[in-house]
Protein backbone atom coordinates (compact mmCIF):
# COMPACT_ATOMS: atom_id res chain seq x y z
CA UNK A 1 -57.70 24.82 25.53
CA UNK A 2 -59.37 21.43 24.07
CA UNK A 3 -57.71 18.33 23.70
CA UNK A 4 -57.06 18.89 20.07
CA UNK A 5 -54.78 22.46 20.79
CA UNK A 6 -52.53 22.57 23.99
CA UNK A 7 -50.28 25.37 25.04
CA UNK A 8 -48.17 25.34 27.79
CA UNK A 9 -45.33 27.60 28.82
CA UNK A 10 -41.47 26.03 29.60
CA UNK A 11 -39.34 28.42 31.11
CA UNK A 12 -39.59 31.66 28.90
CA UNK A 13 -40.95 29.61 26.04
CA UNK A 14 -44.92 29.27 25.24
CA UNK A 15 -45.39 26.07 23.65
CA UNK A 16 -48.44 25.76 20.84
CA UNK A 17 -49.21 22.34 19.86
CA UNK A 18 -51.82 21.06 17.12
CA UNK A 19 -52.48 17.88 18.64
CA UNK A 20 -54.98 16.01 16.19
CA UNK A 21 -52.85 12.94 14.79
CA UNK A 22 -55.48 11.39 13.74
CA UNK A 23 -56.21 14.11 11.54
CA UNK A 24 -52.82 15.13 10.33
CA UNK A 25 -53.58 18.14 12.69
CA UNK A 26 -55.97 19.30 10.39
CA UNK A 27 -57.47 22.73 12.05
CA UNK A 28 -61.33 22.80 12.91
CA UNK A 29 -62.72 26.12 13.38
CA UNK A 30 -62.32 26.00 17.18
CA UNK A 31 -58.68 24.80 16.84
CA UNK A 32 -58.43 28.15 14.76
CA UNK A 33 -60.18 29.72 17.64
CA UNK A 34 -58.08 28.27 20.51
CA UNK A 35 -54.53 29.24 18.26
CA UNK A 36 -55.74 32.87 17.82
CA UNK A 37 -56.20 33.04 21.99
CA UNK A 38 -53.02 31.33 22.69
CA UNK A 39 -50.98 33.36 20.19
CA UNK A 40 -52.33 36.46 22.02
CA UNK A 41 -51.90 35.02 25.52
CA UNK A 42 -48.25 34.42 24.95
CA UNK A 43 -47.83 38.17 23.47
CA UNK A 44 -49.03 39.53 26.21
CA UNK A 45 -47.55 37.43 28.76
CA UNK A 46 -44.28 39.41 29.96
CA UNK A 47 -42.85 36.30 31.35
CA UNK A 48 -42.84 35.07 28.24
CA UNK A 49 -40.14 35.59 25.27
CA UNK A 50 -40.78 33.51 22.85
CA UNK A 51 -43.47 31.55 21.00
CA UNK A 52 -43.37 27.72 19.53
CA UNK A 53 -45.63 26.27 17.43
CA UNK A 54 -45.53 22.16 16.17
CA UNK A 55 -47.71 19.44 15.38
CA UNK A 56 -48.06 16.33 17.46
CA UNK A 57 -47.12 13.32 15.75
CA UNK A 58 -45.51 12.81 12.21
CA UNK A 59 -47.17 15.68 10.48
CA UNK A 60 -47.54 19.69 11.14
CA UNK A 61 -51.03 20.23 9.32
CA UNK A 62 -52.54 19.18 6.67
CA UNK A 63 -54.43 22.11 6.20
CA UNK A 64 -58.44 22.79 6.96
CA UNK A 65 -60.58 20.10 8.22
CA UNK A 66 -62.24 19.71 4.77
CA UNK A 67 -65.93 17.62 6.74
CA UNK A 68 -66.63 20.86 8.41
CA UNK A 69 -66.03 23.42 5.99
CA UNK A 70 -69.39 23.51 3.46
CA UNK A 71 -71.47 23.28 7.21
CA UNK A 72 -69.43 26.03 8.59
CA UNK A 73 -70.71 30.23 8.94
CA UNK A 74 -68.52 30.99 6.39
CA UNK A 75 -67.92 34.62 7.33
CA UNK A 76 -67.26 33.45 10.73
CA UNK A 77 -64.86 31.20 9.38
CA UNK A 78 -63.11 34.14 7.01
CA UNK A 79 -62.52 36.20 9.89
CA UNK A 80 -61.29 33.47 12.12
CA UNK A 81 -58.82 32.74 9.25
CA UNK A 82 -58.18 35.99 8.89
CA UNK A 83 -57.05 36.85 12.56
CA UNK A 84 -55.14 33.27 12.66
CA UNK A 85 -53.00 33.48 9.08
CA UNK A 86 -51.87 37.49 9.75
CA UNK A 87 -50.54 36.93 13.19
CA UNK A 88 -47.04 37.51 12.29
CA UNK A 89 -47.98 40.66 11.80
CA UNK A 90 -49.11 41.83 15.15
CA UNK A 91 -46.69 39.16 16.86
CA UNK A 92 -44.17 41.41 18.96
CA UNK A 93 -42.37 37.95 20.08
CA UNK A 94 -40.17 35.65 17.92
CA UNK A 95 -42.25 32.71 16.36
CA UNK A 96 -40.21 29.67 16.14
CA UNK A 97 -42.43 26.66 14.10
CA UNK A 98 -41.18 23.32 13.91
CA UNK A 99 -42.09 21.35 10.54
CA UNK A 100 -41.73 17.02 11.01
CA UNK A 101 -43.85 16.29 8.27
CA UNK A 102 -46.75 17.57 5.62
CA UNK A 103 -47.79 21.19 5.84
CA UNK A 104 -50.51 21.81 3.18
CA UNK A 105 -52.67 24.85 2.72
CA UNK A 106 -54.03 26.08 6.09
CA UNK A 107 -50.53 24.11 7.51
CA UNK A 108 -48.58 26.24 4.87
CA UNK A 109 -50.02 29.55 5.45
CA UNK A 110 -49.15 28.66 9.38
CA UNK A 111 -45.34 28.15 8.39
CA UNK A 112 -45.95 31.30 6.34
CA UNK A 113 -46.70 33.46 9.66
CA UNK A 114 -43.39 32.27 11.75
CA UNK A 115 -40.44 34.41 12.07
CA UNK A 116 -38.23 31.39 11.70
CA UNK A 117 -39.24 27.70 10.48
CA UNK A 118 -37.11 24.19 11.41
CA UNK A 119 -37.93 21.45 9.05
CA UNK A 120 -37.23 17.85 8.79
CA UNK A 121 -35.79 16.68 5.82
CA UNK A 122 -39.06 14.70 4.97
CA UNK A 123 -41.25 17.52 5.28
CA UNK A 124 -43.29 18.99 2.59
CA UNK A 125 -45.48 21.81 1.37
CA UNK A 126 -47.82 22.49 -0.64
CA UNK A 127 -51.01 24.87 -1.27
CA UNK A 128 -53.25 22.51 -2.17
CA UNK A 129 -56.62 24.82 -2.56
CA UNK A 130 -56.88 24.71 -6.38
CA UNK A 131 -57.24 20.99 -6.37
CA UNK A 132 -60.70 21.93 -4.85
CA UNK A 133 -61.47 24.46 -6.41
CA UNK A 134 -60.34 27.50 -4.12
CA UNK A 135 -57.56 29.80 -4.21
CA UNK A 136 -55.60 30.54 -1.07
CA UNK A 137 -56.68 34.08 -0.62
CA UNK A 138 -55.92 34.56 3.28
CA UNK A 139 -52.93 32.74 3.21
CA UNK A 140 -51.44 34.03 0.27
CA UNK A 141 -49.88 37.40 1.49
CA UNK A 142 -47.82 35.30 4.05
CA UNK A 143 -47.07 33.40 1.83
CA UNK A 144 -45.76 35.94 -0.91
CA UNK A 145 -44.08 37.92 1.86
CA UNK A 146 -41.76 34.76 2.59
CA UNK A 147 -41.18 33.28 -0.74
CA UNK A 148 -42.25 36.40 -3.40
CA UNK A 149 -45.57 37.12 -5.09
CA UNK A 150 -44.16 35.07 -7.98
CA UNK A 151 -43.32 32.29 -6.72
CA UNK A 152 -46.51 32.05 -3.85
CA UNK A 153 -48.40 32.77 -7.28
CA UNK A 154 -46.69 29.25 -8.93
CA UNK A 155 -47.54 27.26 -6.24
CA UNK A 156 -51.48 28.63 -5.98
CA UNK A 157 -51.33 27.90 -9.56
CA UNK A 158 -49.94 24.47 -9.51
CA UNK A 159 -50.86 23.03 -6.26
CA UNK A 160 -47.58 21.13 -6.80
CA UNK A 161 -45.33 19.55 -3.51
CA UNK A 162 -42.36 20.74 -2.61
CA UNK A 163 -39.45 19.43 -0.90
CA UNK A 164 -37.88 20.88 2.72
CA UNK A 165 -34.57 21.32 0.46
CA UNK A 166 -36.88 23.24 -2.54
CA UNK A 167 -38.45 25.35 0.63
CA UNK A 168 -35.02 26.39 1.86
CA UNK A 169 -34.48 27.59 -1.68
CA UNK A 170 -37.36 29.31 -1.51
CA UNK A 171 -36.92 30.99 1.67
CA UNK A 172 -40.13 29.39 3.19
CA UNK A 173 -37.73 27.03 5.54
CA UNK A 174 -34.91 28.87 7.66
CA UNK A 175 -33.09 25.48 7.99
CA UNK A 176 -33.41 21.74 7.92
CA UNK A 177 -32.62 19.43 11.47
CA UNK A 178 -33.08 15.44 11.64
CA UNK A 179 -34.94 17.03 15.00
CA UNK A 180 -36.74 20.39 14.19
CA UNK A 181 -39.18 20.38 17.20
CA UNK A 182 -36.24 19.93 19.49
CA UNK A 183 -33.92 22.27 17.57
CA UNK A 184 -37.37 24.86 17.13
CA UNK A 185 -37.32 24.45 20.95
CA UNK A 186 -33.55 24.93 21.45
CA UNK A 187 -34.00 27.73 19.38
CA UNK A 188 -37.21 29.42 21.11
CA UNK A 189 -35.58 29.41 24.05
CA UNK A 190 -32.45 31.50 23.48
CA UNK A 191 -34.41 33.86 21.79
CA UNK A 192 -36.43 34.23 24.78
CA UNK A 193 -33.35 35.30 26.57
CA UNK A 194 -32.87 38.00 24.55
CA UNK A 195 -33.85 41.45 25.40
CA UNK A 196 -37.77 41.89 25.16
CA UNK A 197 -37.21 45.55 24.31
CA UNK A 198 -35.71 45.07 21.85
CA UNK A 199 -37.11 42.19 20.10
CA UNK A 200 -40.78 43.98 20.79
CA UNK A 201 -38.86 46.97 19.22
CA UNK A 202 -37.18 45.21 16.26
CA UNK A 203 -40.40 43.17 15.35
CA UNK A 204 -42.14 46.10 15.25
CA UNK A 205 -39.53 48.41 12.96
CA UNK A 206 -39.81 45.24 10.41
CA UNK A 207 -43.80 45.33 10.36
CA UNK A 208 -43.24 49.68 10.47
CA UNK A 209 -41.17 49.67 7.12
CA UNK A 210 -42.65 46.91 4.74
CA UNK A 211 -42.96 48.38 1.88
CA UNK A 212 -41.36 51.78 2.19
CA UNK A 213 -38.98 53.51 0.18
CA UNK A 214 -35.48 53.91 2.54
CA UNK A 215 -35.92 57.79 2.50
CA UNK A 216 -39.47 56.78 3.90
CA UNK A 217 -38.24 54.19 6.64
CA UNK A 218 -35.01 56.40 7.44
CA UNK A 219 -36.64 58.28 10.29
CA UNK A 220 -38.34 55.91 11.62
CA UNK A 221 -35.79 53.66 12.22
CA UNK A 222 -33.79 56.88 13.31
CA UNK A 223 -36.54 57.33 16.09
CA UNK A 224 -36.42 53.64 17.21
CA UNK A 225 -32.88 53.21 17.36
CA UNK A 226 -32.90 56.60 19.59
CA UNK A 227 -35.91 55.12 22.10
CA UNK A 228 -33.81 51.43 22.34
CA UNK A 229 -30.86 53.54 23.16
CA UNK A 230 -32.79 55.28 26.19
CA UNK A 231 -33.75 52.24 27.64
CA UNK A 232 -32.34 50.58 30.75
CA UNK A 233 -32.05 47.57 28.77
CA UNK A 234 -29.55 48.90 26.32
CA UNK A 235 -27.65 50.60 29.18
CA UNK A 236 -27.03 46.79 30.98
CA UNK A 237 -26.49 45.41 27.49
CA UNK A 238 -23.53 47.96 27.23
CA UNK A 239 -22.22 47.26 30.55
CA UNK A 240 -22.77 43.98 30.29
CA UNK A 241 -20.45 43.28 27.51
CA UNK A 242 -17.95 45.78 28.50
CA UNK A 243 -17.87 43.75 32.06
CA UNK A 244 -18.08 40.61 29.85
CA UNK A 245 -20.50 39.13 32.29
CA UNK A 246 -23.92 37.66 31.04
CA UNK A 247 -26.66 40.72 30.85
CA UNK A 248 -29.09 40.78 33.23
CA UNK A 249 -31.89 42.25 31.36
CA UNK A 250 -34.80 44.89 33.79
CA UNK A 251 -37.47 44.47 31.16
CA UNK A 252 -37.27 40.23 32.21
CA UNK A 253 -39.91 39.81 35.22
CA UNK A 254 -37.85 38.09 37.91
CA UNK A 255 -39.37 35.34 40.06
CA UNK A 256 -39.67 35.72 43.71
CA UNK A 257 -36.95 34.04 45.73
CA UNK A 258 -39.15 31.17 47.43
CA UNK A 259 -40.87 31.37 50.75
CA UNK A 260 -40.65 28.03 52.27
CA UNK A 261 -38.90 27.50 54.95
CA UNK A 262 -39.04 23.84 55.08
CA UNK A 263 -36.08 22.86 53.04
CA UNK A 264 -37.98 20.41 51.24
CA UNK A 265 -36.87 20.86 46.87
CA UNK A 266 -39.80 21.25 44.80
CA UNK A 267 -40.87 18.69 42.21
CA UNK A 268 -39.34 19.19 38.77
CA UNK A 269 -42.22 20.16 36.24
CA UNK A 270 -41.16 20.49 31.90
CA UNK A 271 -43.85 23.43 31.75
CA UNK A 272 -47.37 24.81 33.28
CA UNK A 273 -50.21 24.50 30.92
CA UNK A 274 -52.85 27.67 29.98
């Protein structure tokens, strides 16, 4: 990862942060690049259980980085965008985003692809493209999947700001903490804990069944329910809370109890970077 995009993971939690101040954490095409990698490193990672994403410093993004855009390969930057501003729906793993500040177009359409979005009470939103002369095509079915075609179709329309407490309203922002990256983290991290089967599972009947009629999603969900119920996850789950002990899930990878012999503690560390 570059300086600009850093991910690290902290316990069971992979940490994505746009770290470009200076910028307003506006996203270059290999920032795009580097978010697209980490999102899929973190997916495939079993140790890991959930996924954060923030911005460094007082906003989350202000959208495209506007001085490379007319240089840019633009279908190179379409399907960049295009892989980047659907991954909610491939993500298997909770996406927990953390909002302190501005989140404009490209930021918006990020906010858009998150399972579950903590913003500060100063933070804002907007989509921004009409004001130069664009229309936010990619980002606009995230968008209209959160908030309603309607409504995703106002704001393209308007370009207008809205508030953290309007976004709530909306259903873009899931609540609103004085800290959202530490709450986003808080958060992250107990969903982590939860079964991976079936979160992977229950992500996956949401993404199955968009769309359908109930008649049309019945047996799927009939199927799904059946293969969680199989699984030796559901089994400890059961037992678990009929014990009323803590479960102990398989599908979590366990570390290995450590080697050294030397009694010597090992130095504390907040995460391991990728």
């Amino acid at each position: 990862m570059s300086a600009w995009l850093e991910y690290i993971t902290i316990g069971r939690v992979g940490r994505i942060s746009i770290n470009r101040a200076e910028k307003r954490n506006a996203l270059s095409s290999p920032m795009c690049r580097e978010m697209i990698e980490a999102f899929a490193q973190a997916d495939a990672d079993p140790a890991i259980g959930a996924v954060m994403v923030r911005g460094n410093g007082t906003a989350f993004c202000a959208g495209m980085d506007l001085d490379e855009v007319l240089k840019a390969d633009q279908d190179e930057l379409a399907d960049l965008h295009e892989r980047l501003f659907t991954v909610v729906q491939r993500a298997r793993k909770p996406i927990v985003t953390a909002v302190p500040g501005i989140a404009y177009a490209a930021g918006m359409g990020l906010v858009a692809n998150a399972h579950i979005v903590i913003a500060s009470p100063e933070a804002r939103f907007a989509l921004t493209e009409i004001r130069i002369g664009l229309w936010p095509v990619i980002v606009f079915r995230a968008v209209a999947r959160a908030i309603g075609e309607r409504r995703a179709t106002e704001l393209s329309l308007t370009g207008r700001t809205i508030s953290a407490d309007e976004a709530w309203h909306f259903g873009l922002v899931t609540d609103i903490a004085s800290d959202p990256k530490l709450k986003a983290f808080e958060l992250a991290k107990k969903l982590a804990e939860f079964s991976p089967v079936a979160t992977r599972a229950g992500l996956e009947y949401v993404d199955r069944i968009r769309g359908l009629t109930w008649e049309d999603a019945a047996p799927i969900g009939h199927a799904m329910r059946a293969d969680m119920m199989a699984t030796e996850d559901f089994e400890e789950g059961v037992r678990a809370f009929l014990g009323k002990r803590p479960p102990e899930w398989p599908s979590i990878p366990r570390p290995d109890p450590p080697n050294d012999q030397s009694g010597e503690p090992e130095s504390p560390s907040d995460g391991h970077s990728a």
